[in-house]
C-alpha atoms as a PDB file:
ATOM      1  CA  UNK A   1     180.559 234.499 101.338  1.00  0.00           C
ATOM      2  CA  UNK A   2     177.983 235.443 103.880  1.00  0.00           C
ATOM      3  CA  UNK A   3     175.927 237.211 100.884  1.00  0.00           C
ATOM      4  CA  UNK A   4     175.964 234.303  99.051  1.00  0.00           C
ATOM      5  CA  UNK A   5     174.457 231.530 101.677  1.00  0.00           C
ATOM      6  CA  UNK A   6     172.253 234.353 102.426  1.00  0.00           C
ATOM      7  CA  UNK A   7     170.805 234.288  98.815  1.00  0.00           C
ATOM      8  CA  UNK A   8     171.206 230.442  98.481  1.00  0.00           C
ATOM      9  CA  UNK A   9     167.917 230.350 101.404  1.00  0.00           C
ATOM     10  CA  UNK A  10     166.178 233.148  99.893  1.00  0.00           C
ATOM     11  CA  UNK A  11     167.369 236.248 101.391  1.00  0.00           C
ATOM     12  CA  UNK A  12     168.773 238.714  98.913  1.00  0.00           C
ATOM     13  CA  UNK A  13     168.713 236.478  95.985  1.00  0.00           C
ATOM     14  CA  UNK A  14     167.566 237.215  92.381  1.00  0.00           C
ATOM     15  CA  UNK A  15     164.174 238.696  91.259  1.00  0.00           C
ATOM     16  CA  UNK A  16     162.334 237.566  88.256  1.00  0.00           C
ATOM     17  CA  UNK A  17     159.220 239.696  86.955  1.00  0.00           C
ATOM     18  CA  UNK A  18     157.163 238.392  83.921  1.00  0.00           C
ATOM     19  CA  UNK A  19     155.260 241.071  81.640  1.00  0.00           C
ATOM     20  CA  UNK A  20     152.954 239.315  79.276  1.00  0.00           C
ATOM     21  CA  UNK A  21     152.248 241.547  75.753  1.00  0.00           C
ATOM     22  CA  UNK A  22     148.379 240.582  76.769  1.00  0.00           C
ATOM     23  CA  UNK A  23     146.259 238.757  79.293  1.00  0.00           C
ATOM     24  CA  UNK A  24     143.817 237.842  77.734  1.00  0.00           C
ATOM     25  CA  UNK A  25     144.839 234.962  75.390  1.00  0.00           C
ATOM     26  CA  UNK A  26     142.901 231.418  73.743  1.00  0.00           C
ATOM     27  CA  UNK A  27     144.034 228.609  74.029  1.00  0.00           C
ATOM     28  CA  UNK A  28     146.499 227.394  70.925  1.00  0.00           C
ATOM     29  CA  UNK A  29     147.505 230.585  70.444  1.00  0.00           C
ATOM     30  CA  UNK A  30     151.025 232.358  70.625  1.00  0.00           C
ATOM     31  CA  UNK A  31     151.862 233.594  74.361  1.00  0.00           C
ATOM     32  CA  UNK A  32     154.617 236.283  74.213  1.00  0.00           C
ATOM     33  CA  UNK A  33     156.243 238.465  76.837  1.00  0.00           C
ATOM     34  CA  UNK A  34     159.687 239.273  78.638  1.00  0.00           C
ATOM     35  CA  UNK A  35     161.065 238.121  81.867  1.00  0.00           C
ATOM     36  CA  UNK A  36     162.978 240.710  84.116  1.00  0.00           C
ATOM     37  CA  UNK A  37     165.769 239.397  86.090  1.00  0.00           C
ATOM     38  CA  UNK A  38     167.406 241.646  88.881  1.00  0.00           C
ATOM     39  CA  UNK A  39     170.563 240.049  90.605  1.00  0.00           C
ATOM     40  CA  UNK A  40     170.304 240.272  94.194  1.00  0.00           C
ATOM     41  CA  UNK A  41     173.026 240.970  96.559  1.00  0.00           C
ATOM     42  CA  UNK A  42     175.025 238.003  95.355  1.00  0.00           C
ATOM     43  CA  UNK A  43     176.453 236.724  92.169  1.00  0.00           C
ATOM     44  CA  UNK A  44     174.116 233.459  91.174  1.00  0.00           C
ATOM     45  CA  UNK A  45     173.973 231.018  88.654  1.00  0.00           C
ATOM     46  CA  UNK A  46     170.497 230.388  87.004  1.00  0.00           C
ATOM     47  CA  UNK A  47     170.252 226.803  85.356  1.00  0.00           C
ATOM     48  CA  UNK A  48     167.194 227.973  83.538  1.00  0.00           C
ATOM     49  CA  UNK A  49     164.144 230.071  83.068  1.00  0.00           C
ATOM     50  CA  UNK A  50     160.875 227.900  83.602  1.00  0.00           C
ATOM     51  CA  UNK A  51     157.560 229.007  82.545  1.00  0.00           C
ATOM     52  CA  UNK A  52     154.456 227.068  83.666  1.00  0.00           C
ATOM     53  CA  UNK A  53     150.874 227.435  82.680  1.00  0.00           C
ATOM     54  CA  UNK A  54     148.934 226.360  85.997  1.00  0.00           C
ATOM     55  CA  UNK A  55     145.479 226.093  87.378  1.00  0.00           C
ATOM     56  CA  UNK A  56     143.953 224.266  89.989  1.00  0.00           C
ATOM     57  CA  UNK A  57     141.517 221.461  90.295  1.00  0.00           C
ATOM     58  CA  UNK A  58     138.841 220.470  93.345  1.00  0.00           C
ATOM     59  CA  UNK A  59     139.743 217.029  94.756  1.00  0.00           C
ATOM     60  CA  UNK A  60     137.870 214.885  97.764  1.00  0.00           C
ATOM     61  CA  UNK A  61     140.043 212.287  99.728  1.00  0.00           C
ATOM     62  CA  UNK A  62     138.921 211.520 103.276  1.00  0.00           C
ATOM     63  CA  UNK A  63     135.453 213.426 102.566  1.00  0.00           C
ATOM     64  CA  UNK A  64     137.245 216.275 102.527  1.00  0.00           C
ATOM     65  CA  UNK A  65     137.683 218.739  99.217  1.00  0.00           C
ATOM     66  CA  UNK A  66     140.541 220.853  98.586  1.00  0.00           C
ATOM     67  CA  UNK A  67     142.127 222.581  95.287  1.00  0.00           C
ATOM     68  CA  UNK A  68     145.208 221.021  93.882  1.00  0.00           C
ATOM     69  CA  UNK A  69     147.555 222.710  91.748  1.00  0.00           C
ATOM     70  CA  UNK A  70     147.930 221.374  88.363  1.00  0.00           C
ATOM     71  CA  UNK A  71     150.520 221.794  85.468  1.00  0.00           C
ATOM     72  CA  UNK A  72     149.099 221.768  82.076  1.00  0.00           C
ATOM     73  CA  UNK A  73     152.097 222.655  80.530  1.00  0.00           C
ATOM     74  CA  UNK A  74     156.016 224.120  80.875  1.00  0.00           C
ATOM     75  CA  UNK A  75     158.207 226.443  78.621  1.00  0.00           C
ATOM     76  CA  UNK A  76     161.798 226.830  79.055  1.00  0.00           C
ATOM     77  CA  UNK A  77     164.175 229.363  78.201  1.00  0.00           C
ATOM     78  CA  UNK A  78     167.671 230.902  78.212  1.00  0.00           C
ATOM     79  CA  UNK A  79     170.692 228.698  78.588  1.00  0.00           C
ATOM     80  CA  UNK A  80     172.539 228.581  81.990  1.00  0.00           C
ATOM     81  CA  UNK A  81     173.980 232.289  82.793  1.00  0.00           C
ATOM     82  CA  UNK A  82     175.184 234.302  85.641  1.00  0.00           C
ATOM     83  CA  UNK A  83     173.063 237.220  87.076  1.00  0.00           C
ATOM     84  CA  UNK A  84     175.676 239.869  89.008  1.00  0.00           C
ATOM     85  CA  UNK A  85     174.894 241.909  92.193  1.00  0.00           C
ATOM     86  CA  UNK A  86     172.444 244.216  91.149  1.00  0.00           C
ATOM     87  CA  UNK A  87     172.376 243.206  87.298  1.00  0.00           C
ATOM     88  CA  UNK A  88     169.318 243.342  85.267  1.00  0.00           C
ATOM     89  CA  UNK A  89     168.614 240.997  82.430  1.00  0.00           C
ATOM     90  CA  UNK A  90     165.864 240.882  80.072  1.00  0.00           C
ATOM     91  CA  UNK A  91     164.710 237.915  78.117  1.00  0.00           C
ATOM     92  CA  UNK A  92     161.944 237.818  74.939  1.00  0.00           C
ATOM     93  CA  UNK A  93     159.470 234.645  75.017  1.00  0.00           C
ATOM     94  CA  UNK A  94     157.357 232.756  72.774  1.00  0.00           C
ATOM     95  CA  UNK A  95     155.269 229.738  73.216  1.00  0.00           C
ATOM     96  CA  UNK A  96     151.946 227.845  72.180  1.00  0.00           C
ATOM     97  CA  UNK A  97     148.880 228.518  75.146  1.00  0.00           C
ATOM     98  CA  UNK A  98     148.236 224.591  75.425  1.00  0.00           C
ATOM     99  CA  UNK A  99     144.902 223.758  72.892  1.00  0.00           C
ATOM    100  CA  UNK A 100     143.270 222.387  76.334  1.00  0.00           C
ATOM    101  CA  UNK A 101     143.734 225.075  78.448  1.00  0.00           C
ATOM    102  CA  UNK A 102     140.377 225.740  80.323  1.00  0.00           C
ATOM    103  CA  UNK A 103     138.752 228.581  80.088  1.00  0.00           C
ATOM    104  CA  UNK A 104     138.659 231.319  82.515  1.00  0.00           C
ATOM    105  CA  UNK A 105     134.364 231.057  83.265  1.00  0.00           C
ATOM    106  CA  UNK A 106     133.034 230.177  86.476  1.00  0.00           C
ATOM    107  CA  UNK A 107     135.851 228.964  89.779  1.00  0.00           C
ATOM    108  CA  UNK A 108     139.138 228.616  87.136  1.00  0.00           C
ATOM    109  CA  UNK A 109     141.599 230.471  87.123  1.00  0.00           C
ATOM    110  CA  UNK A 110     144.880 230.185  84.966  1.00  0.00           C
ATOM    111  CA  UNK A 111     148.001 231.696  85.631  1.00  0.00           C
ATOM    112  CA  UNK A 112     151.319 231.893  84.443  1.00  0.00           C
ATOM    113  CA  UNK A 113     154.316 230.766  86.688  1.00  0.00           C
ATOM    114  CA  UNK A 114     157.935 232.131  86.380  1.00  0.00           C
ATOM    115  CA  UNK A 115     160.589 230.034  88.489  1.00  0.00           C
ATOM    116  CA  UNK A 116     164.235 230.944  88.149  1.00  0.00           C
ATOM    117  CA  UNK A 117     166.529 227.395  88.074  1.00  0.00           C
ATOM    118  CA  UNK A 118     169.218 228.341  90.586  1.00  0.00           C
ATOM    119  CA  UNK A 119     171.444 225.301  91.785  1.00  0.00           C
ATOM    120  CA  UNK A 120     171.487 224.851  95.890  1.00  0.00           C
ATOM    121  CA  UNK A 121     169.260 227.852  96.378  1.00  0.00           C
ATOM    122  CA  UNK A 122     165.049 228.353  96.720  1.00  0.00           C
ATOM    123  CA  UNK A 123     163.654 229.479  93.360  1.00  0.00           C
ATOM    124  CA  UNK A 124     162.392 232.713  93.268  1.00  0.00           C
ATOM    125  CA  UNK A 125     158.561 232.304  91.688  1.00  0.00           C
ATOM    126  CA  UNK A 126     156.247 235.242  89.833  1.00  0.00           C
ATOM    127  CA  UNK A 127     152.730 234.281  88.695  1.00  0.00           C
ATOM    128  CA  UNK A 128     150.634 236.540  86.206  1.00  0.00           C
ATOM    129  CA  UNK A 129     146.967 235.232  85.902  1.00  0.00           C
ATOM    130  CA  UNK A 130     145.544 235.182  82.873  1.00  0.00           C
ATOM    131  CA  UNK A 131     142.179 235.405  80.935  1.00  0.00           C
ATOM    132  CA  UNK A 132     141.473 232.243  78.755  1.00  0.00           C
ATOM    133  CA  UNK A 133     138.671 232.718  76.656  1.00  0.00           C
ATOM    134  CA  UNK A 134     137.309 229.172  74.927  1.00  0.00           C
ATOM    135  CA  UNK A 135     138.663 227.903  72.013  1.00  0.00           C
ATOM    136  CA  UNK A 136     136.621 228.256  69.049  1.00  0.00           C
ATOM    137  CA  UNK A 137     135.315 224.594  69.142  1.00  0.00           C
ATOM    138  CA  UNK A 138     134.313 224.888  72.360  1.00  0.00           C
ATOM    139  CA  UNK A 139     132.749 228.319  71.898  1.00  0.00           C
ATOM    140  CA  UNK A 140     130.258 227.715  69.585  1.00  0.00           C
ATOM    141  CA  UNK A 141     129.073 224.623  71.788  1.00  0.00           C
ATOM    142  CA  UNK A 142     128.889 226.739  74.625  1.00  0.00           C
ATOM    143  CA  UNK A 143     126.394 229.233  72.421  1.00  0.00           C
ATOM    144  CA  UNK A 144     124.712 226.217  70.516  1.00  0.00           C
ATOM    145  CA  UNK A 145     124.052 224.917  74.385  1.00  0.00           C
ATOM    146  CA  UNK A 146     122.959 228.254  75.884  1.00  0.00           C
ATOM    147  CA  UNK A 147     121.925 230.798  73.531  1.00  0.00           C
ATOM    148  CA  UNK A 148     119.594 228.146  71.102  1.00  0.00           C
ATOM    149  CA  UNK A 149     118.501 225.257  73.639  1.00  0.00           C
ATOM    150  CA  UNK A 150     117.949 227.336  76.183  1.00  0.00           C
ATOM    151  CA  UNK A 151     120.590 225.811  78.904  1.00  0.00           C
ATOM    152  CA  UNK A 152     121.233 228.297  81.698  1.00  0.00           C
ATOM    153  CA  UNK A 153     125.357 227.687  82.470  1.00  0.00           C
ATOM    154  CA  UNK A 154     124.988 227.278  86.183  1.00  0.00           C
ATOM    155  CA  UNK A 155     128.866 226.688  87.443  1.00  0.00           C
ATOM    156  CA  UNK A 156     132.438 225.763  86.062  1.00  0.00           C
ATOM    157  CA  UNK A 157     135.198 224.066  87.977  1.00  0.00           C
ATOM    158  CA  UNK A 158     138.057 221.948  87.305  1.00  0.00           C
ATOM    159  CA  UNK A 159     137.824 218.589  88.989  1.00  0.00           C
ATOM    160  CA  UNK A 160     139.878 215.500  89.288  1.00  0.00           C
ATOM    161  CA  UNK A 161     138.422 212.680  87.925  1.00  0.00           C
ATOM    162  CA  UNK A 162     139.501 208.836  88.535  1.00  0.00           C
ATOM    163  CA  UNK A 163     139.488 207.966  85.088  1.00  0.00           C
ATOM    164  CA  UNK A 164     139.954 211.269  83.061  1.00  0.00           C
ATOM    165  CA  UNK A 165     142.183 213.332  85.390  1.00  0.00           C
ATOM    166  CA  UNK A 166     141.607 216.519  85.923  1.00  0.00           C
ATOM    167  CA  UNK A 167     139.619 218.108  83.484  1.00  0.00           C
ATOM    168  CA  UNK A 168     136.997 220.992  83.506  1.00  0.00           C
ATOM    169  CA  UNK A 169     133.047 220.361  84.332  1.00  0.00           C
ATOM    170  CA  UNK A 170     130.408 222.663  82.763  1.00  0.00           C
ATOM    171  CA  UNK A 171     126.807 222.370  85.015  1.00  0.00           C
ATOM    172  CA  UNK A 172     123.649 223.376  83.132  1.00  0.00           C
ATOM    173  CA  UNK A 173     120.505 223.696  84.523  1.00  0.00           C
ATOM    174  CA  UNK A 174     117.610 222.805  81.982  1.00  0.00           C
ATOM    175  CA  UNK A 175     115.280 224.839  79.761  1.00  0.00           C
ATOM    176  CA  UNK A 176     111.781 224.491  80.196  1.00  0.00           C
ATOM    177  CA  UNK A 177     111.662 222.161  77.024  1.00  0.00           C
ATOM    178  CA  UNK A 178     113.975 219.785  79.053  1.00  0.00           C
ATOM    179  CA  UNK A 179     112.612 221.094  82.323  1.00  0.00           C
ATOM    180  CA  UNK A 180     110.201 217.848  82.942  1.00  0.00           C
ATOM    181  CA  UNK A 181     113.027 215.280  81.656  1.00  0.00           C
ATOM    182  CA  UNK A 182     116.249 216.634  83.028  1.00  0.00           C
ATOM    183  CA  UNK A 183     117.376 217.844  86.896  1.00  0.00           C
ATOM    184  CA  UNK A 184     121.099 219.196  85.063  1.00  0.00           C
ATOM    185  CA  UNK A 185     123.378 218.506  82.446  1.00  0.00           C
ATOM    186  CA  UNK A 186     126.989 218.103  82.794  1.00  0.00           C
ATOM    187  CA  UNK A 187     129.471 218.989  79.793  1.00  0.00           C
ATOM    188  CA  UNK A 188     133.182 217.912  79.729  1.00  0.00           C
ATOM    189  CA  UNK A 189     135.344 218.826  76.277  1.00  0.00           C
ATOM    190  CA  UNK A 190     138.396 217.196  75.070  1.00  0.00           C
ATOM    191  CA  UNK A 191     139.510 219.594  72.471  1.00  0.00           C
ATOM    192  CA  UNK A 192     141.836 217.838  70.043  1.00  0.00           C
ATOM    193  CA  UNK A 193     143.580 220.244  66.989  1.00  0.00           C
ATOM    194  CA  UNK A 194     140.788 219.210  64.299  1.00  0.00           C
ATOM    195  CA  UNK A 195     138.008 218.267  66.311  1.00  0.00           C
ATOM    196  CA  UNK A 196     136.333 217.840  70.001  1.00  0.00           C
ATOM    197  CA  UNK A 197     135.182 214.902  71.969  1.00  0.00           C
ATOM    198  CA  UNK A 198     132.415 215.889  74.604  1.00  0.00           C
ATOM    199  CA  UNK A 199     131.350 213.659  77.099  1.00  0.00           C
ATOM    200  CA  UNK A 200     128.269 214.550  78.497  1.00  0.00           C
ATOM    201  CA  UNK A 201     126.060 213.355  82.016  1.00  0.00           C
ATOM    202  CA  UNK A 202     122.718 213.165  81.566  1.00  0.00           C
ATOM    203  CA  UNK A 203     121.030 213.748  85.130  1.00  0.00           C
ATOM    204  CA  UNK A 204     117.525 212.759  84.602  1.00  0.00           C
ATOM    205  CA  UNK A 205     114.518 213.982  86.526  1.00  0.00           C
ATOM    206  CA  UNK A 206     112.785 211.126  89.125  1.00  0.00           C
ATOM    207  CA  UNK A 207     109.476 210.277  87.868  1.00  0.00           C
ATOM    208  CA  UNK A 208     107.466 207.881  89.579  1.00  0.00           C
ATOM    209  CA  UNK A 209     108.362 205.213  92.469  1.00  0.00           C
ATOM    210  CA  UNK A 210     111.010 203.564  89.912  1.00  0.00           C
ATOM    211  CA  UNK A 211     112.022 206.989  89.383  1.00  0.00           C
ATOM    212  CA  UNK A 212     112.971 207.839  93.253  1.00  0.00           C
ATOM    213  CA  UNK A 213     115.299 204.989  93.649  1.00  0.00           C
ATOM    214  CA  UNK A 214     116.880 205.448  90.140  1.00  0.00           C
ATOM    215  CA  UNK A 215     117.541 208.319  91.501  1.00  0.00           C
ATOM    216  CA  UNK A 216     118.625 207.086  94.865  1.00  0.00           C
ATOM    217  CA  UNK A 217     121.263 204.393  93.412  1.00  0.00           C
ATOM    218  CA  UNK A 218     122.182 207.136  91.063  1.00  0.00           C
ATOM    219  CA  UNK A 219     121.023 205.266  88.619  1.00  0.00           C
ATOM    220  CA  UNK A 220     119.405 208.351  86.859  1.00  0.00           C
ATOM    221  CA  UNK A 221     122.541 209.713  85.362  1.00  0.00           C
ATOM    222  CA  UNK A 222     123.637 208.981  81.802  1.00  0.00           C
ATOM    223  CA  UNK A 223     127.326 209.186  80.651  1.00  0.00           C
ATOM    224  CA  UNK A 224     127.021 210.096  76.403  1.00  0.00           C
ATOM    225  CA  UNK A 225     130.664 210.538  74.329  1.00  0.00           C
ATOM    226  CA  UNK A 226     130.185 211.908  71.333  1.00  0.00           C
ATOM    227  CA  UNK A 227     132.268 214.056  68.952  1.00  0.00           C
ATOM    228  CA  UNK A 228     132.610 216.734  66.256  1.00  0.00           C
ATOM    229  CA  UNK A 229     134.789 217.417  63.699  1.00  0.00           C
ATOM    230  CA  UNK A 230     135.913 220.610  62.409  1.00  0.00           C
ATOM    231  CA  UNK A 231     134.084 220.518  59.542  1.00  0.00           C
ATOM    232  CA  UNK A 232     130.765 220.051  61.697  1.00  0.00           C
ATOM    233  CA  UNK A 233     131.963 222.958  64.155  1.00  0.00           C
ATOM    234  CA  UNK A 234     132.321 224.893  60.854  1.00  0.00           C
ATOM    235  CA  UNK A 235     128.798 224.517  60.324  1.00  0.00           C
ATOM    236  CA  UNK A 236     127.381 226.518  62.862  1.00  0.00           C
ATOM    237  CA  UNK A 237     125.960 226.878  66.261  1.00  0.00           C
ATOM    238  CA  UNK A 238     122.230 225.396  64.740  1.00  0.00           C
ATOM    239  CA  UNK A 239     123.414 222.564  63.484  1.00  0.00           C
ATOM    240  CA  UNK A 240     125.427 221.442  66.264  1.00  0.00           C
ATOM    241  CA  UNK A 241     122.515 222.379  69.212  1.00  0.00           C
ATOM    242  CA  UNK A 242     120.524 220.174  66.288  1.00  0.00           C
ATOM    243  CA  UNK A 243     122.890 217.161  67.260  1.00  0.00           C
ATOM    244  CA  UNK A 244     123.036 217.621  71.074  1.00  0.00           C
ATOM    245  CA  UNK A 245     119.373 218.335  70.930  1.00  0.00           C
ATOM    246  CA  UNK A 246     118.852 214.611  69.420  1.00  0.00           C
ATOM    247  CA  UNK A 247     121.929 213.225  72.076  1.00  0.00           C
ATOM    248  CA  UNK A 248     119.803 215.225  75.111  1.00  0.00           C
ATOM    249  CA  UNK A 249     116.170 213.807  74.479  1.00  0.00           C
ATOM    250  CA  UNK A 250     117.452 210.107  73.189  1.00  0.00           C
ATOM    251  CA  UNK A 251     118.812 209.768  77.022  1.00  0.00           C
ATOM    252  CA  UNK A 252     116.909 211.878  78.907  1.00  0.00           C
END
């Protein structure tokens, strides 16, 4: 009895250990893996296995910033069992990376999270970061961006956004072809399965007395949406730095 309220607030109670196949994953591909369970010093039930795919996301209230941890998506597994003293269980995956998942660049990180479900006790927690590369829309953006306008990728972060949630920011300082026109450019990507809305922020350079309190009022900045389909992704890096190059100067 004493073994068992000991486990029920965390002393002595089951172990879980998650060993991913490989860390380095994109998103909308297949995750696989095993969880290791270990009984503790007391027979316990486990509801349920629960996999989560975190990260976490810069927020401001009160003028203050702090990260936030944010779910982008769960996986369950096993139906309820018992785990014995001492017994060791373990348990195959498979699941779907989440098509948004952010990419590992910059300040994210992305990790896995492994609770055990055990009724009336604290649930024992592993997490196993992870290397996201981009998804292949947002990849050759990224190189149509960087490698043939000439944007130098200055920092990546997840933020929290009023309207949009929290969502990943991609800061660009200009080339020198945009050098006069722009102080940054901000790139946010909503990848869908067969295509991907970007919304971009146009921060443009103060010119003039007009210029300075533009700038002031924050006036300067431009919001642009615009989107590609797959078949446009398809067509390479050229065409689509062709496109943004036409977005960029129309609003800069």
């Amino acid at each position: 009895m004493l073994k068992k309220w000991l486990a029920s607030v965390g002393i002595g109670s089951a172990k879980v250990d998650t060993q991913l196949d490989s860390e380095r994953l994109i998103p909308g591909e297949s995750v696989k893996g095993k969880v290791l369970i270990e009984g503790g010093k007391a027979e316990q039930q486990i509801d349920r296995i629960n996999l989560f795919i975190m990260t976490e996301a810069l927020r401001e209230r009160d003028d203050k910033k702090y990260y936030q941890k944010v779910e982008l998506g769960r996986f369950s597994l096993s139906e309820s069992f018992t785990i014995l003293e001492g017994e060791k269980k373990e348990l195959d995956f498979e699941f779907t990376l989440p098509i948004q998942t952010p990419p590992t660049l910059g300040r994210t990180k992305v990790w896995i999270q492994t609770g055990l479900d055990i009724p009336s006790a604290l649930d024992p927690k592993d997490r196993d970061y992870i290397e996201v590369s981009p998804h292949a829309y947002v990849d050759t953006i990224l190189g149509a961006i960087t490698n043939i306008l000439g944007f130098q990728l200055r920092q990546v972060e997840m933020e929290y956004s009023n309207r949009y949630g929290y969502l990943q920011e991609f800061e660009f300082t200009p080339s020198r072809e945009f050098r006069s026109d722009l102080d940054e450019l901000e790139v946010f990507f909503f990848v869908k399965e067969e295509s991907v809305e970007l919304l971009l922020q146009v921060d443009r350079r103060a010119k003039g007395l007009g210029g300075l309190f533009a700038e002031a009022l924050d006036m300067d900045e431009r919001y642009v949406r615009l989107s590609f389909a797959k078949s446009e992704i398809d067509m390479g890096a050229n065409y689509i730095a062709s496109q943004l190059n036409d977005t960029i100067r129309k609003f800069s």
